[in-house]
C-alpha atoms as a PDB file:
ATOM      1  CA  UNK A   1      93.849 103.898 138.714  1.00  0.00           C
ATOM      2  CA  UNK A   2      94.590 100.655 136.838  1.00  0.00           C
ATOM      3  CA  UNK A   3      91.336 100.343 136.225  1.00  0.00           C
ATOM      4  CA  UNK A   4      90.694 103.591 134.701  1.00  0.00           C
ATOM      5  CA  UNK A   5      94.167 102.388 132.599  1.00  0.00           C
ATOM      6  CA  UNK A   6      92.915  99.341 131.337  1.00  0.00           C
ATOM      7  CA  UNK A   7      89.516 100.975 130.182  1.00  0.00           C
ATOM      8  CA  UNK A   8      90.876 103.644 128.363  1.00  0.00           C
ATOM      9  CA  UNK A   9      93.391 100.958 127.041  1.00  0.00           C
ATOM     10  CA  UNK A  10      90.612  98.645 125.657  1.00  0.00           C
ATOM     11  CA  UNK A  11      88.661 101.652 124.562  1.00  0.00           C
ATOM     12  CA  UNK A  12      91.398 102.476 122.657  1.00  0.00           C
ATOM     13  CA  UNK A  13      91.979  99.402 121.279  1.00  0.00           C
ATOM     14  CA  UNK A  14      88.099  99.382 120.133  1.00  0.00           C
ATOM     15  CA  UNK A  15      88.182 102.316 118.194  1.00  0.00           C
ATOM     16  CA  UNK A  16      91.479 101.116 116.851  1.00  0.00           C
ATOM     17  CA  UNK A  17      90.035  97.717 115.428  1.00  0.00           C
ATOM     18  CA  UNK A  18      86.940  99.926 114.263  1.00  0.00           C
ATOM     19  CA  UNK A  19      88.622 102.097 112.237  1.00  0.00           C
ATOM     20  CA  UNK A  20      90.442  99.483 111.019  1.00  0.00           C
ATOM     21  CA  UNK A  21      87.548  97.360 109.701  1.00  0.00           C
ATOM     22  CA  UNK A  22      85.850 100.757 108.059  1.00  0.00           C
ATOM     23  CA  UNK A  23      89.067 101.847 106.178  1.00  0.00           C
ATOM     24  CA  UNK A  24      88.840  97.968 104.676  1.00  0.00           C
ATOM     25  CA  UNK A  25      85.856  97.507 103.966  1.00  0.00           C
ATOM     26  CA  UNK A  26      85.587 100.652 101.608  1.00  0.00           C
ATOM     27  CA  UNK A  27      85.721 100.506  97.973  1.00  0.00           C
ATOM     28  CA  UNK A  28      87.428 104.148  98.049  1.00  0.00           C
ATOM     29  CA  UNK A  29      91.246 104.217  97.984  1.00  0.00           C
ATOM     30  CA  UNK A  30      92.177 105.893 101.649  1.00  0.00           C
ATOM     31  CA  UNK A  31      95.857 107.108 102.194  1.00  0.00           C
ATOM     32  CA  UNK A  32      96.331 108.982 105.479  1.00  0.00           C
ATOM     33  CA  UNK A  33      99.100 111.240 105.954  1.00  0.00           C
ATOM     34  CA  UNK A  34     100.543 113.142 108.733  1.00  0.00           C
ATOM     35  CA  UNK A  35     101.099 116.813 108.387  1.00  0.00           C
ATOM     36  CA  UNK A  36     105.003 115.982 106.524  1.00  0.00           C
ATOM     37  CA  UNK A  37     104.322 113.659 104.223  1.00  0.00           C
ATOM     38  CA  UNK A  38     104.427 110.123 105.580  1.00  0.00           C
ATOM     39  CA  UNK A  39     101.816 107.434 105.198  1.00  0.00           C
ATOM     40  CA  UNK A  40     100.561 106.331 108.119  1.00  0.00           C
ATOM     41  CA  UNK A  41      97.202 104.311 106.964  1.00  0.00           C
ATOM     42  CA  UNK A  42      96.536 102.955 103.515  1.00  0.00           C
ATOM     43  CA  UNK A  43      93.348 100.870 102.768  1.00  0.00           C
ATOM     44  CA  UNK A  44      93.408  97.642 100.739  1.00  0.00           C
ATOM     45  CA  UNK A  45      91.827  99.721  97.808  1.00  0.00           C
ATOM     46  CA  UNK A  46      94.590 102.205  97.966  1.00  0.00           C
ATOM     47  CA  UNK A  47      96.830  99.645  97.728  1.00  0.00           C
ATOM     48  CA  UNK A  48      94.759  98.349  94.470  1.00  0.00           C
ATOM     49  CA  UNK A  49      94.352 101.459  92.817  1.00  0.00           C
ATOM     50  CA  UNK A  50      98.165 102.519  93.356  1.00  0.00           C
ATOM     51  CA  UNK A  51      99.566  98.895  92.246  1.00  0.00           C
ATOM     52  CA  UNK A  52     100.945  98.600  95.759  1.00  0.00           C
ATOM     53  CA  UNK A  53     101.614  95.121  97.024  1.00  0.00           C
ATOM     54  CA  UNK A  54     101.810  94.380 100.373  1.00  0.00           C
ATOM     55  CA  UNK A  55     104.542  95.534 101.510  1.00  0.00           C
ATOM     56  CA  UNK A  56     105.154  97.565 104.705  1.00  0.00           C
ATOM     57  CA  UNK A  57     104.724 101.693 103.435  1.00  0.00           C
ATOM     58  CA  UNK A  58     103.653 102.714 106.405  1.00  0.00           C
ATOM     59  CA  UNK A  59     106.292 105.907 108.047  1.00  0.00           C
ATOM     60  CA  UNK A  60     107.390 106.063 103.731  1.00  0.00           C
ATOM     61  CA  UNK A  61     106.395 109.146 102.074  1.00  0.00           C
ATOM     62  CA  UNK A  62     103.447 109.337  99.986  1.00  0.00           C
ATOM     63  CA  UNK A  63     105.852 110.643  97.125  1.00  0.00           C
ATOM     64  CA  UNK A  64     107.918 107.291  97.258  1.00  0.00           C
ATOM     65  CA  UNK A  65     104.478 105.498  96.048  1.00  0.00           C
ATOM     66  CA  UNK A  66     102.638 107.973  93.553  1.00  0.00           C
ATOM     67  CA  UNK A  67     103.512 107.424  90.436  1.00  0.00           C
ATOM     68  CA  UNK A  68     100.388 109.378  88.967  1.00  0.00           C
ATOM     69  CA  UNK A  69     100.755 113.089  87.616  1.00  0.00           C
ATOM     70  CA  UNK A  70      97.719 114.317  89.329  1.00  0.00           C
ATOM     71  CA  UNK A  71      97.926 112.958  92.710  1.00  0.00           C
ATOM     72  CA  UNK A  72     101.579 113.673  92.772  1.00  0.00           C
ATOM     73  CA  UNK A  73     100.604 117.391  92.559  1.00  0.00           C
ATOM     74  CA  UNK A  74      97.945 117.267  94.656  1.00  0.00           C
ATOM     75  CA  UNK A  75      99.917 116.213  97.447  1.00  0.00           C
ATOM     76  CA  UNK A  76     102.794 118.357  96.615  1.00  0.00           C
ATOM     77  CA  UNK A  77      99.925 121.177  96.994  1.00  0.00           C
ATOM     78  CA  UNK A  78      98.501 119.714 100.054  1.00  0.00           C
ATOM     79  CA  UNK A  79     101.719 119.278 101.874  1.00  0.00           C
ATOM     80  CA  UNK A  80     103.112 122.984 100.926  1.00  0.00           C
ATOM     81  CA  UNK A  81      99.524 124.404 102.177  1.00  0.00           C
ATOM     82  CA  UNK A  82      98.917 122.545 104.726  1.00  0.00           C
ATOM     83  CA  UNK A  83      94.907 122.531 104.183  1.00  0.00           C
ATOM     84  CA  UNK A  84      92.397 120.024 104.885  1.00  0.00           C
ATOM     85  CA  UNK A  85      93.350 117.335 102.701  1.00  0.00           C
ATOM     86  CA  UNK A  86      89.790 115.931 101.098  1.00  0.00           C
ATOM     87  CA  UNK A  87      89.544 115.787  97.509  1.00  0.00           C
ATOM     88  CA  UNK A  88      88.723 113.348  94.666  1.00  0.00           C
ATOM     89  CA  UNK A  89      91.065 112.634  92.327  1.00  0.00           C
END
C-alpha cells in the first residue's frame, strides 16, 4: 500500500512539474481560474502582458489584477455563465 502511495505521489508530482514547465515556456499569457473567480495558475507571460510583478496572486481574484476593459468583461461573462472559458482576447 505504501508503495502504491508513493507512485501515485511521484506520478503526481511528474505531471505537476510538467505542467509547470509547459505553462512557462509559452509565449501565450495563461491565467487559470477556478469556477469563482480566483487565480490559481498564471504563466510568466501573463504576468508580462498584465504588468504583474512577481508577487504571490495566486487564491486573489482575477478582478483584483485586470485592469483591461475587455478582459474585465470577459471574465465577468465567464464567471456569471459558467462556460468553458477559452477565448482570445
Amino acid at each position: 500500500m505504501a508503495k502504491q502511495l508513493a507512485d501515485r505521489i511521484d506520478s503526481i508530482t511528474l505531471q505537476s512539474n510538467e505542467q509547470k514547465a509547459i505553462l512557462s515556456s509559452m509565449i501565450e499569457g495563461i491565467v487559470a481560474t477556478d469556477n469563482k473567480g480566483m487565480i490559481t495558475r498564471i504563466n510568466p507571460a501573463a504576468r508580462k502582458i498584465l504588468d504583474i510583478d512577481n508577487e504571490d496572486i495566486v487564491d486573489k481574484q482575477v478582478q483584483e489584477l485586470v485592469t483591461n476593459k475587455d478582459l474585465e468583461e470577459y471574465f465577468k461573462n465567464y464567471l456569471n455563465n459558467q462556460k468553458l472559458g477559452i477565448q482570445e482576447i
